[in-house]
N, C-alpha and C. Protein backbone atom coordinates (compact mmCIF):
# COMPACT_ATOMS: atom_id res chain seq x y z
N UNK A 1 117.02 81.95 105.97
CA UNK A 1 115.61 82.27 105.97
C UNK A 1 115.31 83.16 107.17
N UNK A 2 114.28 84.24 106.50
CA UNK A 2 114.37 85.09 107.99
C UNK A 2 112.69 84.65 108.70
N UNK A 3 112.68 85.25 109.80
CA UNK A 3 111.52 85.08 110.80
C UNK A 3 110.63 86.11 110.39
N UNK A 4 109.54 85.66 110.68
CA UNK A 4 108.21 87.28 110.74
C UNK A 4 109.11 88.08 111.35
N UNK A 5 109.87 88.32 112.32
CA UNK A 5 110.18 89.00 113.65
C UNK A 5 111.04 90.17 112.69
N UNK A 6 112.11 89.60 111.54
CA UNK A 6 112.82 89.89 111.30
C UNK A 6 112.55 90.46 110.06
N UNK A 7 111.62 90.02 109.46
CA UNK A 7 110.85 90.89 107.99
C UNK A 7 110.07 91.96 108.58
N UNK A 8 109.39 91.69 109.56
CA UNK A 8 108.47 92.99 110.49
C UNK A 8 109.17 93.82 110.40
N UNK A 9 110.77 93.87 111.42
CA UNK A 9 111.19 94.96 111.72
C UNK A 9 112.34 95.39 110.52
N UNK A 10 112.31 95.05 109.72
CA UNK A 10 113.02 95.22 108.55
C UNK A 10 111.95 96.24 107.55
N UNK A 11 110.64 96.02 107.42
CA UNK A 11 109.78 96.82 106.57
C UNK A 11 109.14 97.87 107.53
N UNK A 12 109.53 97.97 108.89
CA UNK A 12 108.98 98.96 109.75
C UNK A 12 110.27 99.68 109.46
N UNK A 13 111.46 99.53 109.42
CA UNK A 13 112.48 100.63 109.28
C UNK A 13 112.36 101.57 107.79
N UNK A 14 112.33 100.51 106.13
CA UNK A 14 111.81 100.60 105.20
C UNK A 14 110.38 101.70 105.52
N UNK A 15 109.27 101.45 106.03
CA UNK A 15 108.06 102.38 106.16
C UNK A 15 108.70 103.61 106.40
N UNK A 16 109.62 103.80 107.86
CA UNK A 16 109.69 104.95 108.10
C UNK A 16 110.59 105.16 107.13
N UNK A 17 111.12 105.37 106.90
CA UNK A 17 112.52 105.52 105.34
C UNK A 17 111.65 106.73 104.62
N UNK A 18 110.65 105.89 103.85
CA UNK A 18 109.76 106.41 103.04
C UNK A 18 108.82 107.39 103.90
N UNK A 19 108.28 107.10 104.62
CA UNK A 19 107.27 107.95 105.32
C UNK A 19 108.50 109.34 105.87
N UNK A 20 109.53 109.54 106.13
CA UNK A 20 110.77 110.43 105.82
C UNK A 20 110.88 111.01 104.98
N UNK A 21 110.97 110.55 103.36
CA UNK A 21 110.94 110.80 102.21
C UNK A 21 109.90 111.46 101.63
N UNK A 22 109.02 111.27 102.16
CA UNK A 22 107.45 112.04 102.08
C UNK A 22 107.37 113.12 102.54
N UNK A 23 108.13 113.15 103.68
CA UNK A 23 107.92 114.30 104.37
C UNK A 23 108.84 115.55 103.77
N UNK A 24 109.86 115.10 102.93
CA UNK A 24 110.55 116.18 103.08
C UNK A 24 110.19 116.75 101.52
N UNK A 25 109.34 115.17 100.77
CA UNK A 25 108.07 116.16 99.62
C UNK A 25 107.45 116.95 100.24
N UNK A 26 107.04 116.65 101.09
CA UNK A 26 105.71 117.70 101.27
C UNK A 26 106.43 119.53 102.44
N UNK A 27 107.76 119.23 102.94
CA UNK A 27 108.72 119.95 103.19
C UNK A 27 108.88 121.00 102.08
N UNK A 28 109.20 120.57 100.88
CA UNK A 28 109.20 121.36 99.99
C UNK A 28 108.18 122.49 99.05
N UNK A 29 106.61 121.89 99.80
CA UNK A 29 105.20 122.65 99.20
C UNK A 29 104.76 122.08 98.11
N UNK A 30 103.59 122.54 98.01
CA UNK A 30 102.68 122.56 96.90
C UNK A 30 102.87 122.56 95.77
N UNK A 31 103.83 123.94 95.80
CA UNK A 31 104.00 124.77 94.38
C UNK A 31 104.95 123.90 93.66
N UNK A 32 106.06 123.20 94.41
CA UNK A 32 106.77 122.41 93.67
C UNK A 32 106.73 120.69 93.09
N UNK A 33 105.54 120.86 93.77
CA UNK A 33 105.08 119.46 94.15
C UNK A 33 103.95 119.13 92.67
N UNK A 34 103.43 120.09 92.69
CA UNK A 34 102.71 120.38 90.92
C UNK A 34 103.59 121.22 90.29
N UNK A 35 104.65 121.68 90.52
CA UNK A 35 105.29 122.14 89.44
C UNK A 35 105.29 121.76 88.11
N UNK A 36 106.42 122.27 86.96
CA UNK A 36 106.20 121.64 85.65
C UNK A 36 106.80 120.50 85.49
N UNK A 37 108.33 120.54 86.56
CA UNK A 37 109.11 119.40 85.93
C UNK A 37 108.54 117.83 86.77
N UNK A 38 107.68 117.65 87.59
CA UNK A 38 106.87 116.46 88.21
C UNK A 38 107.89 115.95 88.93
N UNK A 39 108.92 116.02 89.06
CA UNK A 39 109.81 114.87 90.11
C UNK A 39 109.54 114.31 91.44
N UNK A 40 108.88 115.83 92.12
CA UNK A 40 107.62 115.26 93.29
C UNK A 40 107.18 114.63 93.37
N UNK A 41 106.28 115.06 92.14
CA UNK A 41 104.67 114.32 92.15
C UNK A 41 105.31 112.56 91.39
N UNK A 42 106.12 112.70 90.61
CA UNK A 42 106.46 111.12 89.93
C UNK A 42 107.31 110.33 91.45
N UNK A 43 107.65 110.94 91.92
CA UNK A 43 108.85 110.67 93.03
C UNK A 43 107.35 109.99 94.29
N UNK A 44 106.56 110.82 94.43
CA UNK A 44 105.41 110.41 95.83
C UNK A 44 104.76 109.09 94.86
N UNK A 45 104.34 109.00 94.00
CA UNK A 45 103.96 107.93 93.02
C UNK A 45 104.60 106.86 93.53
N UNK A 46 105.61 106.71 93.23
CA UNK A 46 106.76 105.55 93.15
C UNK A 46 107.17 105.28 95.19
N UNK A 47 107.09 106.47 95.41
CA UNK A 47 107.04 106.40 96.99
C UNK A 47 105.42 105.24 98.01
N UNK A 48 104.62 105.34 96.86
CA UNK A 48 103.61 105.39 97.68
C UNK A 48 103.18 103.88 97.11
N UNK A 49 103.70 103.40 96.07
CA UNK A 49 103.51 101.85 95.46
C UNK A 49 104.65 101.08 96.33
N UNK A 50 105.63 101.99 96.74
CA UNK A 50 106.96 101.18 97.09
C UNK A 50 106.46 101.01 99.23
N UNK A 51 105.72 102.00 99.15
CA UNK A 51 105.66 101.86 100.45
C UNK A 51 104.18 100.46 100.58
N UNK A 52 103.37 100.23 99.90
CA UNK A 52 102.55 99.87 100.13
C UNK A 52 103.01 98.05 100.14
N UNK A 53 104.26 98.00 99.01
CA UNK A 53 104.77 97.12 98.99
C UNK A 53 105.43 96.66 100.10
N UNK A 54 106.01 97.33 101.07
CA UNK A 54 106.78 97.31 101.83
C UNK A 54 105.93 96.74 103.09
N UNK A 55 104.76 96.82 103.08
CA UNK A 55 103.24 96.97 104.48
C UNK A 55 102.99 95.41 103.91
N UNK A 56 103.38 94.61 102.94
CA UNK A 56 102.80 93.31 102.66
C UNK A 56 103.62 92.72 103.34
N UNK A 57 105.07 92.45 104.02
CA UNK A 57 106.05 92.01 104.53
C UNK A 57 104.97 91.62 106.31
N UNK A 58 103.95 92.42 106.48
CA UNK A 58 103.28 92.55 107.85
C UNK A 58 102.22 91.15 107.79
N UNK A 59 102.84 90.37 108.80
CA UNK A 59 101.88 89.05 108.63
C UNK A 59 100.37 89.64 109.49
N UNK A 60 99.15 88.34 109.44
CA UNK A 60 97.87 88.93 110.00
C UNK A 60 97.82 89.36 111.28
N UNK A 61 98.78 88.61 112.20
CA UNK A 61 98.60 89.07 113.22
C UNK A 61 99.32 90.61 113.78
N UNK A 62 100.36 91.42 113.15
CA UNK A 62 100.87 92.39 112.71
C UNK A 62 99.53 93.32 112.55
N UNK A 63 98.97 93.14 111.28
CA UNK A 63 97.54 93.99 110.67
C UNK A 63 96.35 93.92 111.70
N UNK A 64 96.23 92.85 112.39
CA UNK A 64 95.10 92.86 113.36
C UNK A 64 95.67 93.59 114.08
N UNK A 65 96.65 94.24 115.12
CA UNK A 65 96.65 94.72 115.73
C UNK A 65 96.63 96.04 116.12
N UNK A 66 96.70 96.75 114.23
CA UNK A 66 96.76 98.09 114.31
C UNK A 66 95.89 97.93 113.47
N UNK A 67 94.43 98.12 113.68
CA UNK A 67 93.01 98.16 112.77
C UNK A 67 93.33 99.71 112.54
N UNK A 68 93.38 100.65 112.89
CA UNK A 68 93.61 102.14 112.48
C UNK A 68 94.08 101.93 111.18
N UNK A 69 95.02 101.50 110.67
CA UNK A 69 95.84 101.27 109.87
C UNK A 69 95.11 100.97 108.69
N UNK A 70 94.84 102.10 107.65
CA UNK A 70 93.96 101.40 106.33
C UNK A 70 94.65 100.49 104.99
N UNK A 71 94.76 99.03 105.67
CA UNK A 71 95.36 98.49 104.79
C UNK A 71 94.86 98.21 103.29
N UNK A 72 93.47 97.92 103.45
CA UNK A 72 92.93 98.20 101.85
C UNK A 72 93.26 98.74 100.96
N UNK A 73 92.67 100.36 102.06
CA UNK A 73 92.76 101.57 101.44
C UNK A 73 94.65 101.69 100.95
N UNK A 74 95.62 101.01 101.69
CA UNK A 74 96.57 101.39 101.20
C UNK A 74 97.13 100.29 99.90
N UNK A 75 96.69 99.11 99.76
CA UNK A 75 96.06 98.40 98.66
C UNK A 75 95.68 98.93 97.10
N UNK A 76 94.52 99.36 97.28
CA UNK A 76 93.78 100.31 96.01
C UNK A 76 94.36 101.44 95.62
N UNK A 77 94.99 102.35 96.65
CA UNK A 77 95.80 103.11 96.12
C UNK A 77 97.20 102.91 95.46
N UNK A 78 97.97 101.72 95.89
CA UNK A 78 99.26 101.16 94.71
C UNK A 78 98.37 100.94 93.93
N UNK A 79 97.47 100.16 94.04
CA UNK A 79 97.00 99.50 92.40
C UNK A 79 96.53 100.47 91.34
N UNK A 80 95.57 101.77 92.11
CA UNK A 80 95.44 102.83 91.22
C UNK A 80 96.75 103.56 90.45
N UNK A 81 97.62 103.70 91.07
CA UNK A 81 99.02 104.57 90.73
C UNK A 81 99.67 103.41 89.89
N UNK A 82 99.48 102.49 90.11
CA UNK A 82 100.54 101.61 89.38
C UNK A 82 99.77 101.42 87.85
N UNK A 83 98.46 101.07 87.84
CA UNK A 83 97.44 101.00 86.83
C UNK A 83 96.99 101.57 86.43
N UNK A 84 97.00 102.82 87.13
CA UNK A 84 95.78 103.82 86.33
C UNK A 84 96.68 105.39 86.72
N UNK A 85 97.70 105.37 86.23
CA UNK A 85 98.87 106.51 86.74
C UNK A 85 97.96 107.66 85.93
N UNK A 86 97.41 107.62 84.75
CA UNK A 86 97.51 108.84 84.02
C UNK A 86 96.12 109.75 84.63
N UNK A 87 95.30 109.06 85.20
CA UNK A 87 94.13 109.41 85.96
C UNK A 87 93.93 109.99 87.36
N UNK A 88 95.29 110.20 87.39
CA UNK A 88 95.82 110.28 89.12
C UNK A 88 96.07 112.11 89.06
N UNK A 89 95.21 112.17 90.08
CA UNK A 89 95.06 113.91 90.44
C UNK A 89 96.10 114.38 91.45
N UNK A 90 96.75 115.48 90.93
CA UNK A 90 97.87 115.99 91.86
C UNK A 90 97.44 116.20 92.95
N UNK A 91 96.46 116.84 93.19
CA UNK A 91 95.64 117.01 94.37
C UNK A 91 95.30 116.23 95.49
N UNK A 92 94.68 114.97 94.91
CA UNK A 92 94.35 113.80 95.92
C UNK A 92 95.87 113.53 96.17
N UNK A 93 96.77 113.18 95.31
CA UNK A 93 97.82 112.58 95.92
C UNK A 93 98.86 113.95 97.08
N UNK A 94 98.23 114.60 96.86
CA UNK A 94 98.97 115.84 97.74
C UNK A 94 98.57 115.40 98.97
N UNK A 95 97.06 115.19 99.21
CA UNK A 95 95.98 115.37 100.56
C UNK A 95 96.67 113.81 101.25
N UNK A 96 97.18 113.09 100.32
CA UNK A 96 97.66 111.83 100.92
C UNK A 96 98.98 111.82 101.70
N UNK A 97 99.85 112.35 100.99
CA UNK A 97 100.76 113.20 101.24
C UNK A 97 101.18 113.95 103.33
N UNK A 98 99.59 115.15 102.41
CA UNK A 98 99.78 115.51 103.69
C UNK A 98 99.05 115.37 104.86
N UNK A 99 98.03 114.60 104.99
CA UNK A 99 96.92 114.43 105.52
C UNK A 99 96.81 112.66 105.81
N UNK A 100 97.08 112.40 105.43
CA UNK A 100 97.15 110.35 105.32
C UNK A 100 98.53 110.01 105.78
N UNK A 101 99.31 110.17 105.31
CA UNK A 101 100.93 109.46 105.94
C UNK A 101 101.32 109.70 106.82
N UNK A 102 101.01 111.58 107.68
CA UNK A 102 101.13 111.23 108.78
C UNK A 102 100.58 110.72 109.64
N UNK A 103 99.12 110.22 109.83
CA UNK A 103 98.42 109.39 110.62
C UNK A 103 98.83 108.05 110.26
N UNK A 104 99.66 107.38 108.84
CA UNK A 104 99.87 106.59 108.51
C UNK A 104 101.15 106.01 109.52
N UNK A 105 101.96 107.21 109.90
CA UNK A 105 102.86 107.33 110.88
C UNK A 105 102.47 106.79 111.94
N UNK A 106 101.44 107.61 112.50
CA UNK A 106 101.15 107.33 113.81
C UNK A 106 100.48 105.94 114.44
N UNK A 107 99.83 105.11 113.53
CA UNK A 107 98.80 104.15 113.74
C UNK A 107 99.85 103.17 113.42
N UNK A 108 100.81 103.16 112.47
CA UNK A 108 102.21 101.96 112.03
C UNK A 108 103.03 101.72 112.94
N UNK A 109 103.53 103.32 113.59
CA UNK A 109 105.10 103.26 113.97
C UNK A 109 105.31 103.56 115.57
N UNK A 110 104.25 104.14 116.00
CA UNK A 110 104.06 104.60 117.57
C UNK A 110 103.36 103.71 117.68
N UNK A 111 104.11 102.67 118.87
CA UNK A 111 103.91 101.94 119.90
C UNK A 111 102.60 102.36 120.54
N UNK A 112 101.67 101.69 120.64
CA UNK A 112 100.18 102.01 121.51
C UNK A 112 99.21 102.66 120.92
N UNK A 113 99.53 103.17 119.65
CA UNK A 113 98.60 104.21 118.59
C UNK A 113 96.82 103.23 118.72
């Protein structure tokens, strides 16, 4: 059986993994990212349910301490993608992409954020 100590730093390595993986979507642009064949855009999908999954491993006192950190908001968004995939705008999920994960970075993974 493992400790908080040890699920913490096990889904903080997992976060950055993915928050890596994101990056090197959004490394690649726009254009390919809405392209025709979707592997991006299906690939940040599956990135972004898997990461949110990964942020539940964080007990309360973990989440209290980085209030920056929109855990809701990162909540509603698996549940939208997972539930409501066909309604999901390339766009918003781009701005998340590029505009949300890396502050998602900064408020998770840097010490003192």
């Amino acid at each position: 059986m493992s400790t908080h100590a040890e699920r913490t730093a096990r889904a903080l390595v997992d976060v950055a993994r993915m928050l890596d993986v994101a990056d090197r979507i959004v490394a690649r642009g726009y254009d390919d990212f809405v392209g025709d064949d979707e592997i991006a855009y299906l690939a940040s999908k599956a990135l972004l349910i898997d990461l949110q999954t990964a942020c539940e491993a964080f007990d309360d006192e973990f989440r209290s301490a980085r209030p920056a950190v929109p855990w809701r908001e990162l909540k509603r968004i698996r549940d939208r993608l997972a539930h409501h995939y066909v309604s999901i705008d390339k766009d918003l999920l781009w701005n998340v992409l590029v505009r949300e994960l890396p502050r998602l970075r900064t408020d998770l993974l840097v010490p003192g954020s």
